[in-house]
Every structure is written in C-alpha cells, then in structure tokens.
PDB file of N, CA and C in Angstrom:
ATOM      1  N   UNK A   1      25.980 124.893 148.535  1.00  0.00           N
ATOM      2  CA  UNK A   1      27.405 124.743 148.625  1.00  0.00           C
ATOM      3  C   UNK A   1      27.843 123.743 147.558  1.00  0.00           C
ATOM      4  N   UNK A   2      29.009 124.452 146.947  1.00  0.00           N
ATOM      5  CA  UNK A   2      29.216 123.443 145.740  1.00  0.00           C
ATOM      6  C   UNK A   2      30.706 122.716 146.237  1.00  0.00           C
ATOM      7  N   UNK A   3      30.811 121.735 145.407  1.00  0.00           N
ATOM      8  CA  UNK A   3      32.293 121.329 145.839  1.00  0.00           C
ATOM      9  C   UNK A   3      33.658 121.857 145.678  1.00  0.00           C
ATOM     10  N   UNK A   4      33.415 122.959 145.220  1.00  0.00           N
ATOM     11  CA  UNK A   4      34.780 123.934 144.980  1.00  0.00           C
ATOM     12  C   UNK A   4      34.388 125.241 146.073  1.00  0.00           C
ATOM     13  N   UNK A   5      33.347 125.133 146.838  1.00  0.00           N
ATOM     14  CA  UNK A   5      33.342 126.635 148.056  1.00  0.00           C
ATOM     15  C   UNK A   5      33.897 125.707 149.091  1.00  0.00           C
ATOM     16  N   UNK A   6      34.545 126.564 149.295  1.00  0.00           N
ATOM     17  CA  UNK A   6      35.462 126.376 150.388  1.00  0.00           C
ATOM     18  C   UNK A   6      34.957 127.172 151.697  1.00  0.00           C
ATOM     19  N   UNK A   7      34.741 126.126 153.353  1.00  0.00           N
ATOM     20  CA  UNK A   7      33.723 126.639 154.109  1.00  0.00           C
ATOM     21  C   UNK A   7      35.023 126.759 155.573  1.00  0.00           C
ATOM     22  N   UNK A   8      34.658 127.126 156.160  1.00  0.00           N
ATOM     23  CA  UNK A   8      35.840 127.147 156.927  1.00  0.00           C
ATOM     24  C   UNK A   8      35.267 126.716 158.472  1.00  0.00           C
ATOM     25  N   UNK A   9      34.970 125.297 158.297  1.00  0.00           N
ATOM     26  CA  UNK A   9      34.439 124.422 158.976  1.00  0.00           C
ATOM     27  C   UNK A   9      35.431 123.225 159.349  1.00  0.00           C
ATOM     28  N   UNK A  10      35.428 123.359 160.686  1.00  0.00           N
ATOM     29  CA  UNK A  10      36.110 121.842 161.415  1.00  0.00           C
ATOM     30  C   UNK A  10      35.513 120.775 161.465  1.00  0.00           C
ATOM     31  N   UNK A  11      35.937 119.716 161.384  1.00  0.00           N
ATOM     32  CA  UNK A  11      34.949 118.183 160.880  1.00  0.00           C
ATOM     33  C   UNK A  11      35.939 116.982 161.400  1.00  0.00           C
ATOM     34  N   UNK A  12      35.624 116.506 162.299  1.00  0.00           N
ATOM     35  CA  UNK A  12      36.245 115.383 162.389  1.00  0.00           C
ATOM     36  C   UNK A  12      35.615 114.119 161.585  1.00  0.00           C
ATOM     37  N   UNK A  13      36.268 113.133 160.480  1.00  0.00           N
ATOM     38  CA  UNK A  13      35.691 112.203 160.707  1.00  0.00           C
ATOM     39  C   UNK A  13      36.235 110.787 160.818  1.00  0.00           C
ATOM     40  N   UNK A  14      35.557 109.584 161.316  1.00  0.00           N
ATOM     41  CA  UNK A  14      36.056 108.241 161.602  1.00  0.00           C
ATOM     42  C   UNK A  14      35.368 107.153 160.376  1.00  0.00           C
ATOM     43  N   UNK A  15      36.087 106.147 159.949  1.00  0.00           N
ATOM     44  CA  UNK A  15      36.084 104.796 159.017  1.00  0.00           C
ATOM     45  C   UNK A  15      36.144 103.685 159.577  1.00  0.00           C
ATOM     46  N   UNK A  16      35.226 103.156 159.579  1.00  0.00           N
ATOM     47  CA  UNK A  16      35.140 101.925 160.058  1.00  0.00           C
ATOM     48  C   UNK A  16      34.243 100.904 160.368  1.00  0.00           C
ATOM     49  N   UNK A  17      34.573  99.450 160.735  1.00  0.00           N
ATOM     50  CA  UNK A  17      33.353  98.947 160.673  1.00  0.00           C
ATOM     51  C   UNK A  17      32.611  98.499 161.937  1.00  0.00           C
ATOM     52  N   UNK A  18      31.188  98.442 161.389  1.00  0.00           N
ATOM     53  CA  UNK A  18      30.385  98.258 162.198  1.00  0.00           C
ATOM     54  C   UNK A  18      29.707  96.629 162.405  1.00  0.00           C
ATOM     55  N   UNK A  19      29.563  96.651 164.004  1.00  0.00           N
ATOM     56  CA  UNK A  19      29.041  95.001 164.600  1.00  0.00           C
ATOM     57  C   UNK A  19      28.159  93.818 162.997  1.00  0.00           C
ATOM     58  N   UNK A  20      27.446  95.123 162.854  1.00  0.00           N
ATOM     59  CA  UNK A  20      25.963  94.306 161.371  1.00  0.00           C
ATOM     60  C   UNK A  20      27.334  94.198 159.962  1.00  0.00           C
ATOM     61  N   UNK A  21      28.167  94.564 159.978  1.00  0.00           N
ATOM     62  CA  UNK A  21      29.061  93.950 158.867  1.00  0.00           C
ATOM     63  C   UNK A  21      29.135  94.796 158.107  1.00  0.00           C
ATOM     64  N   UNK A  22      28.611  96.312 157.880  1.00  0.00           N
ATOM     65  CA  UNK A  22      28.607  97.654 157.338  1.00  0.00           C
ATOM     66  C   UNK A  22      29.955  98.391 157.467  1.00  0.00           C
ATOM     67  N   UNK A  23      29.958  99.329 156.816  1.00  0.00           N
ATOM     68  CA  UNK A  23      30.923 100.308 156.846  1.00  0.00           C
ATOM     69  C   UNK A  23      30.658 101.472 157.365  1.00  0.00           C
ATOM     70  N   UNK A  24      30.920 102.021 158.228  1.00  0.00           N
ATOM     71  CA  UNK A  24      30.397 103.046 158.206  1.00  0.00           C
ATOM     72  C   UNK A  24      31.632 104.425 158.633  1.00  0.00           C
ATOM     73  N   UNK A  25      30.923 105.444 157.818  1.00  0.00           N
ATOM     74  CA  UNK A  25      31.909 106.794 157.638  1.00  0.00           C
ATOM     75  C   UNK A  25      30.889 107.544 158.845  1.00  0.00           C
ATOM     76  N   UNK A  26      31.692 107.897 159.871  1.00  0.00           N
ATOM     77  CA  UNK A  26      30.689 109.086 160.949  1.00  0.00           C
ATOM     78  C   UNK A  26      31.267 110.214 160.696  1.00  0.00           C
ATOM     79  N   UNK A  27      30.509 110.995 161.073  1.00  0.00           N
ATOM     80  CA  UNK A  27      31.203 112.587 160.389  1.00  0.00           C
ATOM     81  C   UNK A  27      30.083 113.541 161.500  1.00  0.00           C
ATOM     82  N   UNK A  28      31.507 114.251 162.435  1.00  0.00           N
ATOM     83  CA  UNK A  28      31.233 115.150 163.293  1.00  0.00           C
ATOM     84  C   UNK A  28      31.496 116.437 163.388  1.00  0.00           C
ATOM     85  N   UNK A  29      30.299 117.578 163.640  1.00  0.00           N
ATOM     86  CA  UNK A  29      30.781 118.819 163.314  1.00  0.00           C
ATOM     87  C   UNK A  29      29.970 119.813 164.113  1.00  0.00           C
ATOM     88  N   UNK A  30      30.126 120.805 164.853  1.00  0.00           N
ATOM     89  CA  UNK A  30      29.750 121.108 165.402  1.00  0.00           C
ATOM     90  C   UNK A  30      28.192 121.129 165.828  1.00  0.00           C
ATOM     91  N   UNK A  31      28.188 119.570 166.790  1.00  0.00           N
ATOM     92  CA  UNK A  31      27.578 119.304 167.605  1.00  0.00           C
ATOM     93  C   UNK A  31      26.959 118.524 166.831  1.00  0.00           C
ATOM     94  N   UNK A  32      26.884 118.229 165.515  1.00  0.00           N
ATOM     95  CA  UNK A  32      26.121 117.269 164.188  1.00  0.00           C
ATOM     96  C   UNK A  32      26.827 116.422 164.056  1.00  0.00           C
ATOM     97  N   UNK A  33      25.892 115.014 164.568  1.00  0.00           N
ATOM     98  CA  UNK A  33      26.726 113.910 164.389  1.00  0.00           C
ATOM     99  C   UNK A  33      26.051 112.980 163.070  1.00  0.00           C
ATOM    100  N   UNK A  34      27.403 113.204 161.591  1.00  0.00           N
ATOM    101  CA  UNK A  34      26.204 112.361 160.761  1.00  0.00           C
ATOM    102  C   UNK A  34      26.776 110.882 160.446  1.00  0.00           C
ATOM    103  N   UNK A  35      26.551 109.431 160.903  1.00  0.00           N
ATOM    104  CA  UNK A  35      26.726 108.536 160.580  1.00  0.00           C
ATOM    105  C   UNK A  35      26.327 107.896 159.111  1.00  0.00           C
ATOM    106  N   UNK A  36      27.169 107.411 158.592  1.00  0.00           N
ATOM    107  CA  UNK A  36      26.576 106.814 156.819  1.00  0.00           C
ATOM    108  C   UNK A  36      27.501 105.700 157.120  1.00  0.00           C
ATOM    109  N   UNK A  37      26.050 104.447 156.427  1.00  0.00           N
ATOM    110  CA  UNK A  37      26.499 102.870 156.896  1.00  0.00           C
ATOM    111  C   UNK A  37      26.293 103.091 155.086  1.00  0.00           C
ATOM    112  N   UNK A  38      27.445 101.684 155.238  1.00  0.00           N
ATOM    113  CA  UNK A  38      27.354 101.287 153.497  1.00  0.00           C
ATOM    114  C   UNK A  38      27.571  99.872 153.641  1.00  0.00           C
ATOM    115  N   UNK A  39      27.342  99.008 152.323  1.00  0.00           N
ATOM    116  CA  UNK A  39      28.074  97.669 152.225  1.00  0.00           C
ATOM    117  C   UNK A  39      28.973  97.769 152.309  1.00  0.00           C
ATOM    118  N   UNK A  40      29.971  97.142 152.331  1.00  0.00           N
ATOM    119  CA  UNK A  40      31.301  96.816 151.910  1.00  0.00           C
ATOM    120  C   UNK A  40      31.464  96.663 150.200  1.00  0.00           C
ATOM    121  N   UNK A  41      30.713  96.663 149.497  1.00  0.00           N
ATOM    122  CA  UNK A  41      31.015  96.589 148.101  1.00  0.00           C
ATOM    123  C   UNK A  41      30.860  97.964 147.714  1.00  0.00           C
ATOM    124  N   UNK A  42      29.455  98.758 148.852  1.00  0.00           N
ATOM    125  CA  UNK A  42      29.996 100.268 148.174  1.00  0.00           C
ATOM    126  C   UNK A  42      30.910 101.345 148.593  1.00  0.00           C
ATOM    127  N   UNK A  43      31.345 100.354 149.886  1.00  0.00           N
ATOM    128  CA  UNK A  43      32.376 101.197 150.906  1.00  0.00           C
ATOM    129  C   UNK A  43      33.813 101.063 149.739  1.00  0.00           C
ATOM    130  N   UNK A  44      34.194  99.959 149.123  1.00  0.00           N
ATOM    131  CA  UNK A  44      35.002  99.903 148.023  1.00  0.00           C
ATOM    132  C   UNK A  44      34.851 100.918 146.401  1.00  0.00           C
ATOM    133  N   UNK A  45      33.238 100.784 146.286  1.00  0.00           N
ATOM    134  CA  UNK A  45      33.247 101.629 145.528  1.00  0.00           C
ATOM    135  C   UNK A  45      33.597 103.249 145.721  1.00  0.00           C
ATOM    136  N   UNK A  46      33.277 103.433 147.120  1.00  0.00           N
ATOM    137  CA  UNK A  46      33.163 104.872 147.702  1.00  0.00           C
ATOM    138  C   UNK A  46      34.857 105.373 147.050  1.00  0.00           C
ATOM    139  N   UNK A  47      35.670 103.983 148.315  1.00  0.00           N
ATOM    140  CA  UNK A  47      37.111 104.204 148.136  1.00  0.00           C
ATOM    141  C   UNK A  47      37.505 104.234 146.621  1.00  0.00           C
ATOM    142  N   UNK A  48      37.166 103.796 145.360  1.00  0.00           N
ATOM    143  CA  UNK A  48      37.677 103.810 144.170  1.00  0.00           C
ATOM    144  C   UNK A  48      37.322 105.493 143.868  1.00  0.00           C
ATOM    145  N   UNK A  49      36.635 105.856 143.852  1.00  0.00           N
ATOM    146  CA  UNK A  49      36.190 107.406 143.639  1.00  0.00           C
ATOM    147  C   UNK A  49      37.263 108.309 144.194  1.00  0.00           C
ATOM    148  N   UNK A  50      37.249 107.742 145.206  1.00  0.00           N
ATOM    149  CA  UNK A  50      38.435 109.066 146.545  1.00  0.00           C
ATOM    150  C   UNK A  50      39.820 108.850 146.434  1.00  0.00           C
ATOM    151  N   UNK A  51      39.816 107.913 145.631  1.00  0.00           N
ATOM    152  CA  UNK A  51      41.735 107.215 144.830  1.00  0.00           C
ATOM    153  C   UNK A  51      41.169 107.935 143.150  1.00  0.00           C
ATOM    154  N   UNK A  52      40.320 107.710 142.793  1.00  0.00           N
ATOM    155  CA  UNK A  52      40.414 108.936 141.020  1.00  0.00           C
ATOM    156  C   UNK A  52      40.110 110.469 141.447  1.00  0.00           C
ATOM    157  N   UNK A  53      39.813 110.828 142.304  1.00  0.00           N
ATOM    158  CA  UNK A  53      39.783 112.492 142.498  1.00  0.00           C
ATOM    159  C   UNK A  53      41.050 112.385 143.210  1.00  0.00           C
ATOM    160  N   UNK A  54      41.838 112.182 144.162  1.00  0.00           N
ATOM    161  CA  UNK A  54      43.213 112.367 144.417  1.00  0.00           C
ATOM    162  C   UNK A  54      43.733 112.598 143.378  1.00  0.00           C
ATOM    163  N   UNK A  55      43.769 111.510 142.055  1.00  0.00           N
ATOM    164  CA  UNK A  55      44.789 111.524 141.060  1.00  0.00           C
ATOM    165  C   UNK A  55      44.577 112.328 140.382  1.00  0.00           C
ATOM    166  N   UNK A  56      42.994 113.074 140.337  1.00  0.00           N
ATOM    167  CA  UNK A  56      42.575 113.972 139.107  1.00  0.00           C
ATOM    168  C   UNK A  56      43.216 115.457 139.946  1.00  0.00           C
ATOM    169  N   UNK A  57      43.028 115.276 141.696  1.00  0.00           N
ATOM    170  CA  UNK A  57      43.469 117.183 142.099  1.00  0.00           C
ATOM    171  C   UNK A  57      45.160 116.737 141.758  1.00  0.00           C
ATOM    172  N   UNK A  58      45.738 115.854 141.692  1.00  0.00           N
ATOM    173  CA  UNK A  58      47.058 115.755 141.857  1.00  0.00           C
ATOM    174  C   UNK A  58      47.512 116.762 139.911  1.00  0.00           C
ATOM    175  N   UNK A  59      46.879 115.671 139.091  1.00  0.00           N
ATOM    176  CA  UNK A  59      46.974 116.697 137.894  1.00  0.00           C
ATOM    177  C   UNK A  59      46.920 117.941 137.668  1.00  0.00           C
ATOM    178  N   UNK A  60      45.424 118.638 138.495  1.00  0.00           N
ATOM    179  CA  UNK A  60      45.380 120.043 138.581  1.00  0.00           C
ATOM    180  C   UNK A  60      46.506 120.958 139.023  1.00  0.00           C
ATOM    181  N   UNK A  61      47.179 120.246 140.364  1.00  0.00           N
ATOM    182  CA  UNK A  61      48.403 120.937 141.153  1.00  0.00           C
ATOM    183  C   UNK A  61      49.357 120.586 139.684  1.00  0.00           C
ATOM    184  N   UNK A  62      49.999 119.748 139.103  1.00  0.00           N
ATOM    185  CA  UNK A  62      50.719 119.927 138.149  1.00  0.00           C
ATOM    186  C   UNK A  62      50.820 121.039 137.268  1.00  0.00           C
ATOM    187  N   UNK A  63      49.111 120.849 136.895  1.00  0.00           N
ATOM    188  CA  UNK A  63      49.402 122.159 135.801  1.00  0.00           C
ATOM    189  C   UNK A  63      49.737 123.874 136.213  1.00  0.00           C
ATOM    190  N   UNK A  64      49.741 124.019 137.583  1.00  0.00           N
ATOM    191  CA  UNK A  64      49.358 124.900 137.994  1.00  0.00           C
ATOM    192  C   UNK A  64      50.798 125.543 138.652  1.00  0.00           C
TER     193      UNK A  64
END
C-alpha cells in the first residue's frame, strides 16, 4: 500500500501524552490496536512534517 491508495478503512486515532513523559499516537482499527510512543522532540518533529504535507496537498488542490 502506497500513500496515494486509497483503502476504505475506518481508524480511529488518539494524541497524547503518556505517564513516562512520551508522546504517544494510538491508532485503532478493526480490532488492531497500534500504540507509537515518541519523545517529545520527535513528537514535534512528527508535527513539523504533518504542517509541510498539509501545505504541500493544499497546493495540489490549487492547481487542480
């Protein structure tokens, strides 16, 4: 699965932090529960990525 197939899958997921001082993204989907702990320096980095692909699909919808 690449990042442009489009799956037609329900996913809940939650942000937030955890007791040990982590970040963690949980991500639930039918019946798969996947937790991902990060620092906080890469939970920032994560977030800088997911603020430049917003701005980069926002361009695409422009041209389009």
């Amino acid at each position: 699965m690449g990042i442009n197939n489009e799956r037609d899958i329900e996913a809940n997921m939650q942000i937030g932090p955890t007791d040990l001082g982590m970040v963690r993204i949980f991500i639930e989907a039918d019946g798969v529960e996947i937790p991902m702990d990060f620092e906080p320096e890469e939970a920032d980095e994560i977030a800088e990525e997911i603020r430049a692909a917003a701005m980069a699909a926002r361009a695409v919808k422009k041209r389009k």
